[in-house]
N, C-alpha and C. Protein backbone atom coordinates (compact mmCIF):
# COMPACT_ATOMS: atom_id res chain seq x y z
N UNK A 1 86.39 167.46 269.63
CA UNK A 1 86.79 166.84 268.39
C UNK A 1 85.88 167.27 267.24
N UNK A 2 84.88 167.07 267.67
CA UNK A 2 83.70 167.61 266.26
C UNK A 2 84.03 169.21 266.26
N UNK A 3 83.97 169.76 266.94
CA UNK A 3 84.41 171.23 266.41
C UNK A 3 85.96 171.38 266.20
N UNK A 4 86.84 170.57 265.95
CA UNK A 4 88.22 170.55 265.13
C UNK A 4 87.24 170.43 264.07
N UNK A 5 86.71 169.08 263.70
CA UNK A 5 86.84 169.06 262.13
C UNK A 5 85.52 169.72 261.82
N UNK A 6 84.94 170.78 262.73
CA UNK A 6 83.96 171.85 261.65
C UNK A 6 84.96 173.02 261.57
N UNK A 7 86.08 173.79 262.62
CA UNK A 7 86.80 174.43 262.13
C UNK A 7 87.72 173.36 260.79
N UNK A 8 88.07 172.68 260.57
CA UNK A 8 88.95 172.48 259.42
C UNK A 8 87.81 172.31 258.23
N UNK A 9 86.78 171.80 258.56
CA UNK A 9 85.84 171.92 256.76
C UNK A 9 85.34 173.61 256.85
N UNK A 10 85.51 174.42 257.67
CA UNK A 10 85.30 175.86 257.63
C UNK A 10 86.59 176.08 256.72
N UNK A 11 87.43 175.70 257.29
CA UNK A 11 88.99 176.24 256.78
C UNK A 11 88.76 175.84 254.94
N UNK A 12 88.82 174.22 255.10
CA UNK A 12 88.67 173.94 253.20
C UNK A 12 87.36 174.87 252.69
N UNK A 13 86.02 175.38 252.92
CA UNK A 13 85.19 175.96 252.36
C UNK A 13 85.70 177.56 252.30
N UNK A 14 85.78 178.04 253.39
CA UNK A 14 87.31 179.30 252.78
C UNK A 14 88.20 179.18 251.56
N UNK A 15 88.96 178.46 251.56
CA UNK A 15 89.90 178.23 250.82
C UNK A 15 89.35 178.24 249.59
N UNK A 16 88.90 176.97 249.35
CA UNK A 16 88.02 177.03 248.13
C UNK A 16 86.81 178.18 247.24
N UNK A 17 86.18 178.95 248.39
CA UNK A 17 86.02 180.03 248.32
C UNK A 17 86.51 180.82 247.36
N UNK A 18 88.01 181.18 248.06
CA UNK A 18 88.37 182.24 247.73
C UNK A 18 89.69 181.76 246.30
N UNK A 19 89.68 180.46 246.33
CA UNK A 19 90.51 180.54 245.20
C UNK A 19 89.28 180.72 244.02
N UNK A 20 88.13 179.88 243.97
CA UNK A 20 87.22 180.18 243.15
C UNK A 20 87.16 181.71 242.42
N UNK A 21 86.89 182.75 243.86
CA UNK A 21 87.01 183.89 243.63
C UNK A 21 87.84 184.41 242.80
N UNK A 22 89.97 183.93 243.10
CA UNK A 22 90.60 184.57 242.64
C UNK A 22 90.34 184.21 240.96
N UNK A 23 90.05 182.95 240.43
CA UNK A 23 89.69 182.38 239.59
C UNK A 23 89.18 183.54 238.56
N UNK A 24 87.92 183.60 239.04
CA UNK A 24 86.88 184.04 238.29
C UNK A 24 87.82 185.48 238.27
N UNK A 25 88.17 186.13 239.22
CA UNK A 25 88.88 187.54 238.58
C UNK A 25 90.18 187.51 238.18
N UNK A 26 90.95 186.47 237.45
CA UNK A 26 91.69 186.20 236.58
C UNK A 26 90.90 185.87 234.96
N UNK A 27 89.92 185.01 235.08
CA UNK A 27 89.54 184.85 234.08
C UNK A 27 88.31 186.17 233.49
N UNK A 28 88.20 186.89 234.20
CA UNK A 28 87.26 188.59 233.93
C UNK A 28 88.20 188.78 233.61
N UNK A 29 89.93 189.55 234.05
CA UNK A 29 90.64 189.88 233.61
C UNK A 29 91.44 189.61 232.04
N UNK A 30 91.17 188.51 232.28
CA UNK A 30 91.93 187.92 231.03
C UNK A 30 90.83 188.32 229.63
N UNK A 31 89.29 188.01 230.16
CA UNK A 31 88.62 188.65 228.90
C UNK A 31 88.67 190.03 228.57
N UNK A 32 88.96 190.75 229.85
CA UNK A 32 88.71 192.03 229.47
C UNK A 32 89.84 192.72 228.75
N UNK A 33 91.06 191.65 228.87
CA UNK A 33 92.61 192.15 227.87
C UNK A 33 92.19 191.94 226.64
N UNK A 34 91.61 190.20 226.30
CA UNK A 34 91.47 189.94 225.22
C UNK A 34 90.10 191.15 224.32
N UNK A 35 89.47 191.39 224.96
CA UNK A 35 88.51 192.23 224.18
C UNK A 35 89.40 193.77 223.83
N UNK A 36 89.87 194.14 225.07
CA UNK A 36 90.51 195.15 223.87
C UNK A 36 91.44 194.99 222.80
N UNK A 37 92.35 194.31 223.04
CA UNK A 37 92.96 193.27 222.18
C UNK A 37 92.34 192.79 220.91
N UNK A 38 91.15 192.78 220.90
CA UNK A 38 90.85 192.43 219.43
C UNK A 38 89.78 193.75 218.89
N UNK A 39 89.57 195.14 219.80
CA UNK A 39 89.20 195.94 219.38
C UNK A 39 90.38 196.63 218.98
N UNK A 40 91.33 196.86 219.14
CA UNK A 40 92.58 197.24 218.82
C UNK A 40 93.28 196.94 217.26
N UNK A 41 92.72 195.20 217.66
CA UNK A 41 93.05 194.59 216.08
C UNK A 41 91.82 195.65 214.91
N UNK A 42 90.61 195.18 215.32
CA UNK A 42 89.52 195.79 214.51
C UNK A 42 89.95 197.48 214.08
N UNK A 43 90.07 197.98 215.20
CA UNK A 43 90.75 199.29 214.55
C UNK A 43 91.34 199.43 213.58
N UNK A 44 93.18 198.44 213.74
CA UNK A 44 93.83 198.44 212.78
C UNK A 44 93.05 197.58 211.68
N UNK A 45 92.60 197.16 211.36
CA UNK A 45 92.04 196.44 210.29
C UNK A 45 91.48 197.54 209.69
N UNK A 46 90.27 198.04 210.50
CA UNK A 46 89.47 199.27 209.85
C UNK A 46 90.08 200.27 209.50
N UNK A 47 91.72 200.48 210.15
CA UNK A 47 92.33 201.87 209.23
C UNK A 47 93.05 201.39 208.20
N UNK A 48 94.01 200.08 208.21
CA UNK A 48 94.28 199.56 206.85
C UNK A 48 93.67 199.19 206.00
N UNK A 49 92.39 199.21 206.02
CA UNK A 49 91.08 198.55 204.87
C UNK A 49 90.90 200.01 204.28
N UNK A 50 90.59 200.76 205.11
CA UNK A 50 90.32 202.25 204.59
C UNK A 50 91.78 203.13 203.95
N UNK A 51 92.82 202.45 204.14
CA UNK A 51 94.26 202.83 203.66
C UNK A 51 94.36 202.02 202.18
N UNK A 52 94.12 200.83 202.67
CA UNK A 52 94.28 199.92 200.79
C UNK A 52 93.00 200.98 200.03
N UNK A 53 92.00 201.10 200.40
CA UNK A 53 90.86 201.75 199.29
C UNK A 53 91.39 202.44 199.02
N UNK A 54 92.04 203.50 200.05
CA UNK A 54 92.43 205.02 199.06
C UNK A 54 93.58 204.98 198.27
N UNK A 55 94.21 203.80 198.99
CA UNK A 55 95.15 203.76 197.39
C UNK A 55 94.87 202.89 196.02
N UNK A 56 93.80 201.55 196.19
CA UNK A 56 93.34 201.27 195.31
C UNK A 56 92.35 202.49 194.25
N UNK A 57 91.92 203.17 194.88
CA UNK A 57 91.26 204.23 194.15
C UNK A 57 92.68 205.26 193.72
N UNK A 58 93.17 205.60 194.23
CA UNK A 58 94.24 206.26 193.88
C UNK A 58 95.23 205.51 192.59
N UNK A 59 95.28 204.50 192.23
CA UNK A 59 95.31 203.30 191.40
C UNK A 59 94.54 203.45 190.23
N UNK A 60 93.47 203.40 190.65
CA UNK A 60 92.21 203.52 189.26
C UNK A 60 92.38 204.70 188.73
N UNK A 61 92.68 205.72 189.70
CA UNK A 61 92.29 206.74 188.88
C UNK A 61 93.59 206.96 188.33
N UNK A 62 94.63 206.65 188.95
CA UNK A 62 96.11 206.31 187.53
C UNK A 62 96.17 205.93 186.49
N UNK A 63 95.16 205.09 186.37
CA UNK A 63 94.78 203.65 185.53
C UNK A 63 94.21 204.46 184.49
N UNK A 64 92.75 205.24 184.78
CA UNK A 64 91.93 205.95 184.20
C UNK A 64 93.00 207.32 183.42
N UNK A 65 93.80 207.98 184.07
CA UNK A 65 94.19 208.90 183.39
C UNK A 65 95.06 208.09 181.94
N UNK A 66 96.02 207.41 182.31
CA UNK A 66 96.93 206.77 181.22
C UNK A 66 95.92 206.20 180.21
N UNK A 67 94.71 205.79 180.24
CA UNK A 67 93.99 204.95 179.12
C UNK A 67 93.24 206.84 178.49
N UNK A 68 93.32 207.32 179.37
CA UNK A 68 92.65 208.89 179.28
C UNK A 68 93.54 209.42 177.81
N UNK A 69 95.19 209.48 178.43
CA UNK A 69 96.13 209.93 177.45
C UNK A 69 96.58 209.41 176.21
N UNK A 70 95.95 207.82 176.25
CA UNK A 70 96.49 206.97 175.38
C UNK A 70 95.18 206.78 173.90
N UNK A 71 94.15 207.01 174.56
CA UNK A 71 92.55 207.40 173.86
C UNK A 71 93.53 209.07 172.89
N UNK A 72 93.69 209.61 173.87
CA UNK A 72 93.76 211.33 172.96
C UNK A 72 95.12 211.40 172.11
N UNK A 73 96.44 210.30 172.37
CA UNK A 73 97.08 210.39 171.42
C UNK A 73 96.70 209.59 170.41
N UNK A 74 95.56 208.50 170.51
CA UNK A 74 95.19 207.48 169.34
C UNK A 74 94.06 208.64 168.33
N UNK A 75 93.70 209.30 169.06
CA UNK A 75 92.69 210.13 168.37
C UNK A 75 92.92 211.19 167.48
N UNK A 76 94.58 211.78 168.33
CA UNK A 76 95.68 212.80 167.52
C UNK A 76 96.09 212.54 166.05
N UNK A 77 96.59 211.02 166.33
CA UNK A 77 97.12 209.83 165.45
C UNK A 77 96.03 210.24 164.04
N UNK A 78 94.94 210.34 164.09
CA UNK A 78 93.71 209.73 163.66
C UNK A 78 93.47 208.31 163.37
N UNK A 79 93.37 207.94 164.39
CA UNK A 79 92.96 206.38 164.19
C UNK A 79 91.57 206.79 164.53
């Protein structure tokens, strides 16, 4: 009788064991999606941040030519 119930608390300390186990390599797994997952995001962030600049600069310097042309016809003018 006593070695039934040390095989069955063998059996629950297995068990428990190994769901622990599966546990923990579900939850490794799951960080290791989420981390690329938000290096992925960071990427895209870092190429659309570097996409708005070059067109915000691409902007200015639109900006800059028209006040450029609008200076040399006021100056034509003689104002």
């Amino acid at each position: 009788m006593a070695t039934d119930i040390r095989t069955v608390l063998d059996s629950m300390e297995n068990a428990l064991r190994l769901q622990m186990q599966a546990n923990a390599e579900r939850r490794s797994a799951r960080a290791e999606r989420e981390e690329q997952e938000f290096l992925e995001k960071l990427k895209r962030t870092a190429a659309s941040k570097t996409e708005l600049e070059a067109k915000a600069e691409s902007l200015k310097g639109t900006q800059d030519a028209v006040r450029r042309d609008q200076l040399m016809m006021l100056m034509m003018a003689g104002f």
